[in-house]
Protein backbone atom coordinates (compact mmCIF):
# COMPACT_ATOMS: atom_id res chain seq x y z
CA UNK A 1 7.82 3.61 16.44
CA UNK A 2 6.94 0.19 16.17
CA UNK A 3 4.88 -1.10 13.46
CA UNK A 4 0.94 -1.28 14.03
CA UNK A 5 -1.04 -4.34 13.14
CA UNK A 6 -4.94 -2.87 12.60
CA UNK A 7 -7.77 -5.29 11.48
CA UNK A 8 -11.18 -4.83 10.42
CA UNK A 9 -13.56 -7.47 11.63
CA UNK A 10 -15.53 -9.33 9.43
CA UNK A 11 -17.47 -12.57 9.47
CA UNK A 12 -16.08 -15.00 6.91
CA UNK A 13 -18.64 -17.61 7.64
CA UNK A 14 -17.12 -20.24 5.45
CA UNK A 15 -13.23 -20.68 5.46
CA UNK A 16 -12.81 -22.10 1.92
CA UNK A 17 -11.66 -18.65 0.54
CA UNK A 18 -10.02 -18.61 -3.53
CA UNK A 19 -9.05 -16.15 -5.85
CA UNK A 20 -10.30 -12.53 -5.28
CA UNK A 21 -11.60 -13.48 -1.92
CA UNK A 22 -8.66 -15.12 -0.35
CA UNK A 23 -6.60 -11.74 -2.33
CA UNK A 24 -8.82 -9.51 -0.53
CA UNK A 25 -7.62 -11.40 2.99
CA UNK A 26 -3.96 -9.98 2.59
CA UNK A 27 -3.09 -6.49 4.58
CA UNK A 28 -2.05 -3.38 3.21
CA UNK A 29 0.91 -1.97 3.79
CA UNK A 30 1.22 1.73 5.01
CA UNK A 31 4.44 3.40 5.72
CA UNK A 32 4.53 6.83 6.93
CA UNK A 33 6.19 8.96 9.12
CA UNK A 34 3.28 11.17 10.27
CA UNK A 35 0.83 9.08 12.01
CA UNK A 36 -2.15 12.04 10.93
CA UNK A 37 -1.66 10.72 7.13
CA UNK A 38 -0.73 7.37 7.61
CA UNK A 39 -3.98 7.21 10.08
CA UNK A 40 -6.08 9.12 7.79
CA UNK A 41 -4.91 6.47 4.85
CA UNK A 42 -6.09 3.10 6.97
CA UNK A 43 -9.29 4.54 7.60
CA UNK A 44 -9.90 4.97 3.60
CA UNK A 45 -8.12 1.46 3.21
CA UNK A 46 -10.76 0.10 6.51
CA UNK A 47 -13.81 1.82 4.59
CA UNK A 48 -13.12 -0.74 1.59
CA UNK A 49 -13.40 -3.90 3.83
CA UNK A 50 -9.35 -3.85 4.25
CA UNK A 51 -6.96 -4.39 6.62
CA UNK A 52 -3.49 -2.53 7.16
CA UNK A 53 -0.36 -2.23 8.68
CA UNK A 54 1.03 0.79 9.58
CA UNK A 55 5.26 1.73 9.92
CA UNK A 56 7.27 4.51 10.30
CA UNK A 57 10.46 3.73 8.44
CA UNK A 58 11.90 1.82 5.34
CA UNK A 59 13.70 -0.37 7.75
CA UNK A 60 10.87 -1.49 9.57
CA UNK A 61 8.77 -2.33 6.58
CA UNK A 62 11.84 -4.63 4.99
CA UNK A 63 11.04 -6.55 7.47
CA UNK A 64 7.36 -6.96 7.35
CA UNK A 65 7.71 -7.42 3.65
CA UNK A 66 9.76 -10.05 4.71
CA UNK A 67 7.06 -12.26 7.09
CA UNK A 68 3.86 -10.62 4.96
CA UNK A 69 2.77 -10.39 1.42
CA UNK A 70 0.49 -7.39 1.01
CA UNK A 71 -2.14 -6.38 -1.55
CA UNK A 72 -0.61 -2.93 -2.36
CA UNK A 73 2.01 -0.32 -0.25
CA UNK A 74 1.25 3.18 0.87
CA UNK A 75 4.51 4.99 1.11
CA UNK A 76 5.37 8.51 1.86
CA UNK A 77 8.13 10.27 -0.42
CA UNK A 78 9.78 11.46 2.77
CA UNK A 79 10.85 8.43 5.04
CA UNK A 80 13.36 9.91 7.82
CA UNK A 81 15.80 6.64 6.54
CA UNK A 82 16.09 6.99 2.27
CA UNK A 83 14.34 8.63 -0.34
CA UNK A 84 12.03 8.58 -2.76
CA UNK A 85 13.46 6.92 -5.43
CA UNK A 86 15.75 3.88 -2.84
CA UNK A 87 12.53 3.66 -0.93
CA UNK A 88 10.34 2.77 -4.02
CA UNK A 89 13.03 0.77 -5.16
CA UNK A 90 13.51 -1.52 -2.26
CA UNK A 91 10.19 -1.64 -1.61
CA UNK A 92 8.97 -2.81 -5.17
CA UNK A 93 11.62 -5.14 -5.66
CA UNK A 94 10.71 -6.78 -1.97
CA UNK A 95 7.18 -7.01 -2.88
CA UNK A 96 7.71 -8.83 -5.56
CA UNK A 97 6.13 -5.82 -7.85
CA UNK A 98 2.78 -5.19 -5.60
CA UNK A 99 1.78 -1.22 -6.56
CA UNK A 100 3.30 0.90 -4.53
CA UNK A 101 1.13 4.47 -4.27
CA UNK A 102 3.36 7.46 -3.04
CA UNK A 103 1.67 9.48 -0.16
CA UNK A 104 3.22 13.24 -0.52
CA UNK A 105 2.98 16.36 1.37
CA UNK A 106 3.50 18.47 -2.21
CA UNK A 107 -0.04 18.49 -4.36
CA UNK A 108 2.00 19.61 -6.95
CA UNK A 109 2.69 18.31 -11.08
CA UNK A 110 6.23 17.89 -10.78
CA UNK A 111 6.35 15.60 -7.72
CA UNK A 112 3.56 13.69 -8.97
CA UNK A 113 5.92 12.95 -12.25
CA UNK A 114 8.75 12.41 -9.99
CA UNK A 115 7.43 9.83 -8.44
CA UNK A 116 5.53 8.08 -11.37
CA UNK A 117 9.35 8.60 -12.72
CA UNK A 118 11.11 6.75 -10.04
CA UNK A 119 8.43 3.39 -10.49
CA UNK A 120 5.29 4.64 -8.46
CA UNK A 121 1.75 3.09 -9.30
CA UNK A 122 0.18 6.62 -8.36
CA UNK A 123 0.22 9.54 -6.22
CA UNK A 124 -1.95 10.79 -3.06
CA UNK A 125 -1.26 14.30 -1.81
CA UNK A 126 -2.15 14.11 2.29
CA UNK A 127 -3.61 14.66 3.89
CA UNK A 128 -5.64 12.31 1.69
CA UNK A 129 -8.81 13.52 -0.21
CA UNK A 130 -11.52 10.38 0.51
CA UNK A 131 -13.03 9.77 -2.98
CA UNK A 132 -9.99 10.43 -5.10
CA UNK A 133 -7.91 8.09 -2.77
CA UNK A 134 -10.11 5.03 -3.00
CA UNK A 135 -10.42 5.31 -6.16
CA UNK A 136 -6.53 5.28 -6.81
CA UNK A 137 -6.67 2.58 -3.87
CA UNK A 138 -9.39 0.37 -6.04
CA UNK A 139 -7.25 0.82 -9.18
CA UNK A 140 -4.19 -0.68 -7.08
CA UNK A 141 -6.27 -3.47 -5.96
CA UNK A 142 -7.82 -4.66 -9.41
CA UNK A 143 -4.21 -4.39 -10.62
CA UNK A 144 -2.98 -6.46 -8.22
CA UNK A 145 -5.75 -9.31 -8.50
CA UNK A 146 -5.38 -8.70 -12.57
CA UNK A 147 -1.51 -9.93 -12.05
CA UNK A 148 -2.46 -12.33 -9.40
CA UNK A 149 -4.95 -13.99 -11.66
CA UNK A 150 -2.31 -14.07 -15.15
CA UNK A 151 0.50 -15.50 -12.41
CA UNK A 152 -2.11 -18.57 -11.37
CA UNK A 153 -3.05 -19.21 -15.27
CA UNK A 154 0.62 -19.11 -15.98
CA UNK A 155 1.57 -21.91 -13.69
């Protein structure tokens, strides 16, 4: 399947965008296999006044990390092309470090340690539950603006 490109409009009246707002600009990245969860997760990531892109496969998402920087990465724990551990692997090393939140069909204690284990940020069982994903979802996003902002005051 080939990667979707999904966009919220918004009016940005202005284009002199810094910091948090011009963070805010940059997609999140969803890959799943089942199109129910990854299309339930970019309607939570929509709701918060964010855009996403949605694909299927570790392979395709190498090479969106590749033309895109994203805010934070979906990613379910049961690509049909690695697992768990490779995919969070290759995809946090690509990133550059962005949080990468596992999306898992098991709501259960030990795949939720597994996967905090192996280098996750955090864990969503799906189909996604709204309130207790954004709230994981806002956590990854201050996270990411927190190491954005100690980055810029470095250099």
């Amino acid at each position: 399947m080939a990667p979707r490109l999904i966009f919220i409009a918004r009016d940005v009246g202005d284009f002199s965008l810094r910091g948090r707002e011009l963070l805010r600009t940059l997609p999140v990245l969803i890959i799943s296999s089942d199109p129910a969860h990854s299309d339930k997760a970019a309607e939570i990531v929509h709701e918060m006044d964010l855009q996403s892109v949605i694909c299927s496969s570790l392979t395709d998402a190498r090479s969106l990390i590749e033309r895109q920087t994203f805010q934070f990465v979906l990613c379910d724990d049961d690509l049909p092309d690695c697992n768990l551990r490779t995919s969070l692997k290759v995809v946090s090393s690509a990133t550059g470090g962005v949080p990468v939140i596992v999306l898992s069909h098991l709501a259960d204690w030990d795949a939720y340690l597994k996967a905090l284990s192996a280098g996750a940020f955090d864990y969503i069982a799906c189909p996604p539950e709204h309130a207790e994903s954004e709230r994981i979802l806002r956590l990854a996003l201050g996270q990411n603006q927190r190491a954005s902002r100690a980055s810029n005051t470095a250099a």
